[in-house]
Protein backbone atom coordinates (compact mmCIF):
# COMPACT_ATOMS: atom_id res chain seq x y z
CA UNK A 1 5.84 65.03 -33.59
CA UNK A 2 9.13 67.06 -33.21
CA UNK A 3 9.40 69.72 -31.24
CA UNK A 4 11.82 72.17 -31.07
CA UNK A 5 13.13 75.90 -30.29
CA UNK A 6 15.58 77.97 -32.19
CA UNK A 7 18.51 79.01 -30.30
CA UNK A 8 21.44 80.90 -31.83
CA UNK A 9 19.98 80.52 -35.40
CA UNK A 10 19.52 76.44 -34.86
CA UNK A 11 16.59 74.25 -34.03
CA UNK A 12 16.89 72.54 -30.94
CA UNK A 13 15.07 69.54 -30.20
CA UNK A 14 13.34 69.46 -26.98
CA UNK A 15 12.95 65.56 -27.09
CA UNK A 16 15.13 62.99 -27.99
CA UNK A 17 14.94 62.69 -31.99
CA UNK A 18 13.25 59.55 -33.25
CA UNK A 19 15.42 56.56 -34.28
CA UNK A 20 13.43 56.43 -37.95
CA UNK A 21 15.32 59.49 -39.22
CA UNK A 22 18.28 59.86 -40.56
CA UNK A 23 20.91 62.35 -41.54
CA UNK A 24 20.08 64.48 -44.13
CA UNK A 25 16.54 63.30 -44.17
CA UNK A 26 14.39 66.20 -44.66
CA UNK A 27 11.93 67.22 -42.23
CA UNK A 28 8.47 70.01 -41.91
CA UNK A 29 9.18 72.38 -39.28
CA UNK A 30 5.32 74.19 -38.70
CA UNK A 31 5.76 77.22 -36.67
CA UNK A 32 3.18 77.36 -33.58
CA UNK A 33 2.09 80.76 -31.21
CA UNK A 34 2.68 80.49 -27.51
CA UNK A 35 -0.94 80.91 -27.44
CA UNK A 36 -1.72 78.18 -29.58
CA UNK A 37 -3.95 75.71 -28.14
CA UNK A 38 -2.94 71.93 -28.25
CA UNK A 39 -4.47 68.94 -29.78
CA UNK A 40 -6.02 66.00 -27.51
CA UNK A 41 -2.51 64.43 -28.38
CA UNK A 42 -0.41 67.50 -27.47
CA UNK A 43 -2.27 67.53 -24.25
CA UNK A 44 -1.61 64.32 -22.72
CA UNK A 45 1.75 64.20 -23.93
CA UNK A 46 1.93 67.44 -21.49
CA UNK A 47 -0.09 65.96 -19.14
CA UNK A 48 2.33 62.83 -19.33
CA UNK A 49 5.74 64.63 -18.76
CA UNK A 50 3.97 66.84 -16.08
CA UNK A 51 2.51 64.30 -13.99
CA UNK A 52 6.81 62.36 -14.41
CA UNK A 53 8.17 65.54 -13.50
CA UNK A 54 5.75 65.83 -10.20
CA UNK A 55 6.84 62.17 -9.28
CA UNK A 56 10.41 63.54 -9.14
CA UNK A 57 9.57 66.26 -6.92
CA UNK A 58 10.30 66.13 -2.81
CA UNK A 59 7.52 66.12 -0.74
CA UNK A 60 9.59 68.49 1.75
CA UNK A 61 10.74 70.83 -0.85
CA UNK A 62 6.82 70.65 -1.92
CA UNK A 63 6.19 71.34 2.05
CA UNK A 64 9.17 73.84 2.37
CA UNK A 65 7.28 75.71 -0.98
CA UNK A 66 3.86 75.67 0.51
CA UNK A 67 4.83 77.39 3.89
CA UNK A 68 6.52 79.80 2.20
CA UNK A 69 4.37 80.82 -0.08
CA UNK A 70 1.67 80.34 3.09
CA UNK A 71 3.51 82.88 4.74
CA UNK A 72 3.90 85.52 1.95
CA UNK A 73 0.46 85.47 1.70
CA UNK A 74 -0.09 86.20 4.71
CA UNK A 75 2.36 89.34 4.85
CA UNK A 76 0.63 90.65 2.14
CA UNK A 77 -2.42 90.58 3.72
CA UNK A 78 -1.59 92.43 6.58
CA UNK A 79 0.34 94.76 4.63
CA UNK A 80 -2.71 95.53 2.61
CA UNK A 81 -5.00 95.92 5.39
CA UNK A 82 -2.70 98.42 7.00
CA UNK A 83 -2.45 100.31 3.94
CA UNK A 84 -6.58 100.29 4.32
CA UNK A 85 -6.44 101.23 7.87
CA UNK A 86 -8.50 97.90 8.91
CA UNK A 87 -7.15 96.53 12.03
């Protein structure tokens, strides 16, 4: 399967194109929703570049994200409560 997005008029591939085509070769382009749902195939082909993309990640970014987000949470609790009058 190819996937791709139009940008500026063109479709851009979001993959690498397969080695088996060639120029000029013609191609089915099937339009899909962002709603759509995905096939079994579609979904651990996500799953797949997911799960490579969290390997990349840095566990203190991941750490640095967490307490931050921790802490937000935790302002807008209190802010909420205030706005309640709870103590």
């Amino acid at each position: 399967m190819i996937r791709a997005i139009i940008e500026k008029g063109w479709l851009k591939p979001l993959d690498p194109l397969p080695a088996s085509l060639h120029e000029g070769q013609e191609i089915v382009v099937n339009i899909v929703d962002d709603d759509r749902n995905l096939t079994p195939v579609e979904m651990d082909e996500w799953l797949k570049r997911g799960n490579e993309l969290a390997a990349q990640s840095d566990p203190a970014e991941d750490a640095a994200l967490m307490a931050e987000l921790d802490r937000l949470r935790a302002e807008q609790k209190d802010l909420m409560r205030r706005r309640m009058g709870l103590p």
